[in-house]
C-alpha atoms as a PDB file:
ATOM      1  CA  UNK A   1    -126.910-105.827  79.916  1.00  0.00           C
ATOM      2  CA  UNK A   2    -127.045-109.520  79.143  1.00  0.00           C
ATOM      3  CA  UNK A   3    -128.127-112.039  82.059  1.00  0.00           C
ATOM      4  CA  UNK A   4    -125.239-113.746  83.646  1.00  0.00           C
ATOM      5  CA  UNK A   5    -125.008-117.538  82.103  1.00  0.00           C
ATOM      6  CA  UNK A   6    -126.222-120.482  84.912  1.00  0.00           C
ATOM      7  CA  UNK A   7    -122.955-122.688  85.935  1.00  0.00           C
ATOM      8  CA  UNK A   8    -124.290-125.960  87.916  1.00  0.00           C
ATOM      9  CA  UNK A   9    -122.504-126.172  90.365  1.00  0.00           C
ATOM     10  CA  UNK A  10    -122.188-129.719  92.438  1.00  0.00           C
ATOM     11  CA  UNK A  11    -120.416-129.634  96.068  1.00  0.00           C
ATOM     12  CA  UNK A  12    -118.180-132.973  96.422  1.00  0.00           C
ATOM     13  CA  UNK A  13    -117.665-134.327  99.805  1.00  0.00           C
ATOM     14  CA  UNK A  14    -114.266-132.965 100.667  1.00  0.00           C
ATOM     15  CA  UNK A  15    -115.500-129.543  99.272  1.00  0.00           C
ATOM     16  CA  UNK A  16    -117.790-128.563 102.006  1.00  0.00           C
ATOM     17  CA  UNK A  17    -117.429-125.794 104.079  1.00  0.00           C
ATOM     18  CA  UNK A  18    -115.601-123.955 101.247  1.00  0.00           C
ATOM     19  CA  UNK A  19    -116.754-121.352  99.704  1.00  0.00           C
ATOM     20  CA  UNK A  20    -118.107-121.198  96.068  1.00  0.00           C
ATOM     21  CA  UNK A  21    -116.161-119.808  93.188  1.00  0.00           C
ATOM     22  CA  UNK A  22    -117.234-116.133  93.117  1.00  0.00           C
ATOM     23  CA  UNK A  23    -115.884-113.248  91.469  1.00  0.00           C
ATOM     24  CA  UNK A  24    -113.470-111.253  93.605  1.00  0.00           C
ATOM     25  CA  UNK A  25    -115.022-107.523  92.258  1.00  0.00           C
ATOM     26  CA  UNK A  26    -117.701-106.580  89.981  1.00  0.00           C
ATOM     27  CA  UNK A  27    -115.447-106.257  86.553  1.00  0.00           C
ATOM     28  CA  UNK A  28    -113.559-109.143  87.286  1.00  0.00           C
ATOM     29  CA  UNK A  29    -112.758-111.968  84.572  1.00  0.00           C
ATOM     30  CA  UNK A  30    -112.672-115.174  86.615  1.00  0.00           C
ATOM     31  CA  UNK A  31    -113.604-116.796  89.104  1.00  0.00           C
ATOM     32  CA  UNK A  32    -112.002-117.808  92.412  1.00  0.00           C
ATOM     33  CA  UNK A  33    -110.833-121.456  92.844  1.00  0.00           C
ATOM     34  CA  UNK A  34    -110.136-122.449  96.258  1.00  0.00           C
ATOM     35  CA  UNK A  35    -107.788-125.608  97.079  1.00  0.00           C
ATOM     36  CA  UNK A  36    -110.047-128.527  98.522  1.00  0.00           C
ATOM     37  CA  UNK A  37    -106.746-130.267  99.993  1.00  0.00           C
ATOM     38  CA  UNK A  38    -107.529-132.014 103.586  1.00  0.00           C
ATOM     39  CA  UNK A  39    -103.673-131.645 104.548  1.00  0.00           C
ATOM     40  CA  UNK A  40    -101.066-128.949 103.535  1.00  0.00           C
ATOM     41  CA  UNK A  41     -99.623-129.339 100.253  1.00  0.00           C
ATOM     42  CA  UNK A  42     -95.708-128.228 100.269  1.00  0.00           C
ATOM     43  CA  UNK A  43     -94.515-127.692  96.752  1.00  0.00           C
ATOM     44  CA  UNK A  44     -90.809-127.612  96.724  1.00  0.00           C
ATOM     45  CA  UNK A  45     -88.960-125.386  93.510  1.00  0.00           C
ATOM     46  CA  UNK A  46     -89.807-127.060  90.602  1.00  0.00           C
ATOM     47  CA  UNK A  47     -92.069-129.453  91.590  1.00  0.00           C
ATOM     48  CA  UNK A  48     -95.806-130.187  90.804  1.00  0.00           C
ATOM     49  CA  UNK A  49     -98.704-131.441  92.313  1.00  0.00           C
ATOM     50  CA  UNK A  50    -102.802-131.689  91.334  1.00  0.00           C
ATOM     51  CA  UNK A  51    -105.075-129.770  94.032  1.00  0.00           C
ATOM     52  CA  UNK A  52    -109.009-130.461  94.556  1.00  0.00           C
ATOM     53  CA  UNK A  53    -111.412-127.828  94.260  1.00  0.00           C
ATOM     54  CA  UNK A  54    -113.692-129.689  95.557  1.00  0.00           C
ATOM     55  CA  UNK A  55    -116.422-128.781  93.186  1.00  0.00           C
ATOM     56  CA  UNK A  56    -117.757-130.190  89.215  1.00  0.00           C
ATOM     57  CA  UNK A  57    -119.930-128.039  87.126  1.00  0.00           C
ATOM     58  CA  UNK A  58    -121.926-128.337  83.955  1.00  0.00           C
ATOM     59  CA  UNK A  59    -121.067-125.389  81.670  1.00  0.00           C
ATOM     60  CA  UNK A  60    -123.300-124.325  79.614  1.00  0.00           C
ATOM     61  CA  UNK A  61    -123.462-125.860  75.905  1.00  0.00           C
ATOM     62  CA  UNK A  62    -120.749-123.928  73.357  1.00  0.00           C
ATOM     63  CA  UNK A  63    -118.559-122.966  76.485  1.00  0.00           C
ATOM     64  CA  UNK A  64    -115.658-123.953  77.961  1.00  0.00           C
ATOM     65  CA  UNK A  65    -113.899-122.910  81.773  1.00  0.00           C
ATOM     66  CA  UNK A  66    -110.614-121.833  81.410  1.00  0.00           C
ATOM     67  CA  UNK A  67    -108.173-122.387  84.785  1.00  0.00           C
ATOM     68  CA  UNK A  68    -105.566-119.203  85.121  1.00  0.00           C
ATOM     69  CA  UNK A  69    -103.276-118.947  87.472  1.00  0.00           C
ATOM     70  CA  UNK A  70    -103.852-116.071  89.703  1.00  0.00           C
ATOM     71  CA  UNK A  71    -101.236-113.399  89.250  1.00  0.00           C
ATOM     72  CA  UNK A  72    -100.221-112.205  92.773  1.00  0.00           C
ATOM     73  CA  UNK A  73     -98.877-116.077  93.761  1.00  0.00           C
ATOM     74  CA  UNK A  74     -97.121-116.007  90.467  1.00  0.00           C
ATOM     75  CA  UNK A  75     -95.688-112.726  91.357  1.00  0.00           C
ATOM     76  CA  UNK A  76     -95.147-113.025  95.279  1.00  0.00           C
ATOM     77  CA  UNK A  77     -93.954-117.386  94.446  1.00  0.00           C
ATOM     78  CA  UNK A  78     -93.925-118.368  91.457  1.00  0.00           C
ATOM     79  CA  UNK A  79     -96.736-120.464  91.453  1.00  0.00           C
ATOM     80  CA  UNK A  80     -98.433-120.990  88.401  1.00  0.00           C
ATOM     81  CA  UNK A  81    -101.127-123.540  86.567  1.00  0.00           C
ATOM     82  CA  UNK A  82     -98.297-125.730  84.270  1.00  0.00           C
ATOM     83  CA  UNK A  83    -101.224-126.927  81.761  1.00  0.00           C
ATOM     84  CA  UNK A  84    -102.037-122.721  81.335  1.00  0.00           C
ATOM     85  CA  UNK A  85    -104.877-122.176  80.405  1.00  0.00           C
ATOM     86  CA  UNK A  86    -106.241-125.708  81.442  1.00  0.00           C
ATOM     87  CA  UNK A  87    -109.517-126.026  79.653  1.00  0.00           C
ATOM     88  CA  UNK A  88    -112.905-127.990  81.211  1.00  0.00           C
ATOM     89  CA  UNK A  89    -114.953-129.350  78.484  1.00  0.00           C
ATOM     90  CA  UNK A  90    -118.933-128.185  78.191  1.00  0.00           C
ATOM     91  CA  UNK A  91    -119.588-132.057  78.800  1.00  0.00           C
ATOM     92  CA  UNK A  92    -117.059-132.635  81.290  1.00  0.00           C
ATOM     93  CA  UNK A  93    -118.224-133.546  84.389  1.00  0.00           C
ATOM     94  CA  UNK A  94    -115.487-134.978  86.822  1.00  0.00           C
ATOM     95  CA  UNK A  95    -113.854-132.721  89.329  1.00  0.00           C
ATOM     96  CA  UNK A  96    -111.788-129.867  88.803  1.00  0.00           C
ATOM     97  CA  UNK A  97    -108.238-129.901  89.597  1.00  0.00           C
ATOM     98  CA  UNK A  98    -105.642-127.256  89.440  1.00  0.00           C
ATOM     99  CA  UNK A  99    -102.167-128.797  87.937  1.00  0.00           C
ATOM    100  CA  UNK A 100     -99.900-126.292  90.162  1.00  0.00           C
ATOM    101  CA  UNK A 101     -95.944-125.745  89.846  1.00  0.00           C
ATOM    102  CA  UNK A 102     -93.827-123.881  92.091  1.00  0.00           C
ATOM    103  CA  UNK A 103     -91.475-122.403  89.416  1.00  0.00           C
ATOM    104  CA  UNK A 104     -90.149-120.081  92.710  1.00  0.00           C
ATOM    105  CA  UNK A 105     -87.102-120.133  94.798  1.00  0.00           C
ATOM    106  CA  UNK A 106     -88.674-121.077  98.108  1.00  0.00           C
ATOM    107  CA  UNK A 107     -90.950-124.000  98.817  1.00  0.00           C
ATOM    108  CA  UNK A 108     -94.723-122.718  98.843  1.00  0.00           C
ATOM    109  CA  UNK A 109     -96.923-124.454 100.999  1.00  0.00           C
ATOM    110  CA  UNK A 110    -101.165-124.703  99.469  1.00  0.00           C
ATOM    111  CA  UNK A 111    -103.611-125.104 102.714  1.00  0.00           C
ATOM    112  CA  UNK A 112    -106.975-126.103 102.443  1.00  0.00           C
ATOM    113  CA  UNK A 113    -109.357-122.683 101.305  1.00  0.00           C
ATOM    114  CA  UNK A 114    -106.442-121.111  99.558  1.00  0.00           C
ATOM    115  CA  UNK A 115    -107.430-118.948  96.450  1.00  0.00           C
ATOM    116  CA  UNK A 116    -105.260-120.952  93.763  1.00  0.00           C
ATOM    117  CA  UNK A 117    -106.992-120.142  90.485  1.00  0.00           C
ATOM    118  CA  UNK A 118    -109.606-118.030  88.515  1.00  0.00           C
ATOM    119  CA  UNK A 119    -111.700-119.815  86.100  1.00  0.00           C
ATOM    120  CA  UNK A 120    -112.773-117.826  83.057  1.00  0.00           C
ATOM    121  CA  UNK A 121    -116.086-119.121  81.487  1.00  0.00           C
ATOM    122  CA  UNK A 122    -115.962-118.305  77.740  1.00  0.00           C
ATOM    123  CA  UNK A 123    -117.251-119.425  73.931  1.00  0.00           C
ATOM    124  CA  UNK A 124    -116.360-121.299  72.025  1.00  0.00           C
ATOM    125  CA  UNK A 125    -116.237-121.575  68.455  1.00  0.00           C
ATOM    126  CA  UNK A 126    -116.918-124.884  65.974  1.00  0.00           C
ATOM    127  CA  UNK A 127    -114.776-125.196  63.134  1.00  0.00           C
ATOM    128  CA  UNK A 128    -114.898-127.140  60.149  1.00  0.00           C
ATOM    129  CA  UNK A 129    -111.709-128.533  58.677  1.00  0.00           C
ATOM    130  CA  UNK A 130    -111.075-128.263  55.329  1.00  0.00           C
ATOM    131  CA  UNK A 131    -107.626-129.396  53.595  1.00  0.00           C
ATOM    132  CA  UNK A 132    -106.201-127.631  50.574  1.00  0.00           C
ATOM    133  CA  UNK A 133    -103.357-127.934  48.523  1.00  0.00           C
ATOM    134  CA  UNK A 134    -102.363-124.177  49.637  1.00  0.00           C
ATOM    135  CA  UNK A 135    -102.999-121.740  51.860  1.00  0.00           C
ATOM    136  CA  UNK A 136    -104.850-117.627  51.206  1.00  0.00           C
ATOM    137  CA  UNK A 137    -101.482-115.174  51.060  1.00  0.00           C
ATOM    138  CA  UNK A 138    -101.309-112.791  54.573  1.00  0.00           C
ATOM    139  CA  UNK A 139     -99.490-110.145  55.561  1.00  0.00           C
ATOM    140  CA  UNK A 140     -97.433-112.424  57.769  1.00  0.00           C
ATOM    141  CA  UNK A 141     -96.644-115.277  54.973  1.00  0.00           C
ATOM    142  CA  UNK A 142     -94.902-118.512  56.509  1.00  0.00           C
ATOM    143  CA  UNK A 143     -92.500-116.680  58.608  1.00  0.00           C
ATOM    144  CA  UNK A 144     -91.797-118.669  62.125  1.00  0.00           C
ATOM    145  CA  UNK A 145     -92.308-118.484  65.616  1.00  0.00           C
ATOM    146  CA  UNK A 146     -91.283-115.092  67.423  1.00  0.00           C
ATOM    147  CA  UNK A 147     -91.222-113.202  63.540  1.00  0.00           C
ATOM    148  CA  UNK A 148     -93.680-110.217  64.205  1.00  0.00           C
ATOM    149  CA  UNK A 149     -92.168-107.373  64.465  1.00  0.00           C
ATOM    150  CA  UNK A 150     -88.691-108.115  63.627  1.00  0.00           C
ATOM    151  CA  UNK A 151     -88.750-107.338  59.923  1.00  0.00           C
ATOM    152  CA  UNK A 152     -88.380-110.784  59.216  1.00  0.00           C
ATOM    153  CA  UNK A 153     -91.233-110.891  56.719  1.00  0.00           C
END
């Protein structure tokens, strides 16, 4: 098995006392953000609002941290990360923040240590851009958004 990659991980003021982002069980994808808010957040349907973690990291070089929302408050509220999947930069090193909408019924109220995201750690790959008068044929050809499948091609 591969060692686990290091994540530096720096505490910010209003983060202590929180815990760090962990997985939740031994096969699981991401990691637990927590909300780093010092009062109760109340997000009414529809609206949106920018929660601290608390916490900046340096990923390593060629990777990126991707911010999911977690499925059971999208399930059990409709609460959901609007910029899905938000994506921190290798060199970024500010603080992360979870863009959360309450795309529910009911008002949903965030509280300081709430679980509100998983970040994924994963690679990433450098491209080259090249222009060209035309494309390589596919399978697929030009067809639009939404045309797998429908025998469209």
């Amino acid at each position: 098995m591969t060692p686990p990659l290091e994540l530096t991980l720096r505490r910010l003021p209003h983060g202590d006392g929180l815990p760090a982002p962990a997985y939740a069980s031994a096969e699981a994808a991401g990691l637990d953000l927590h909300a780093a808010c010092e009062d109760e957040v109340v997000l009414a349907p529809g609206a949106r609002a920018l929660i601290p973690t608390g916490i900046a990291v340096a990923l390593p070089p060629g990777h990126e941290a991707q911010l999911r929302p977690r499925s059971g408050l999208a399930l059990r509220h409709g609460l959901t990360v609007l910029n899905s999947p938000g994506t921190i930069d290798a060199d970024y090193r500010g603080e992360i923040g979870i863009l959360l909408v309450n795309q529910g019924e009911a008002p949903v109220t965030v509280r300081r240590g709430d679980r509100i995201a998983q970040m994924v750690v994963a690679p990433i790959a450098r491209v080259a851009v090249v222009e060209a008068d035309a494309l390589p044929d596919s399978t697929r050809g030009a067809d639009g958004f939404g045309s797998t499948g429908t025998g469209a091609q």
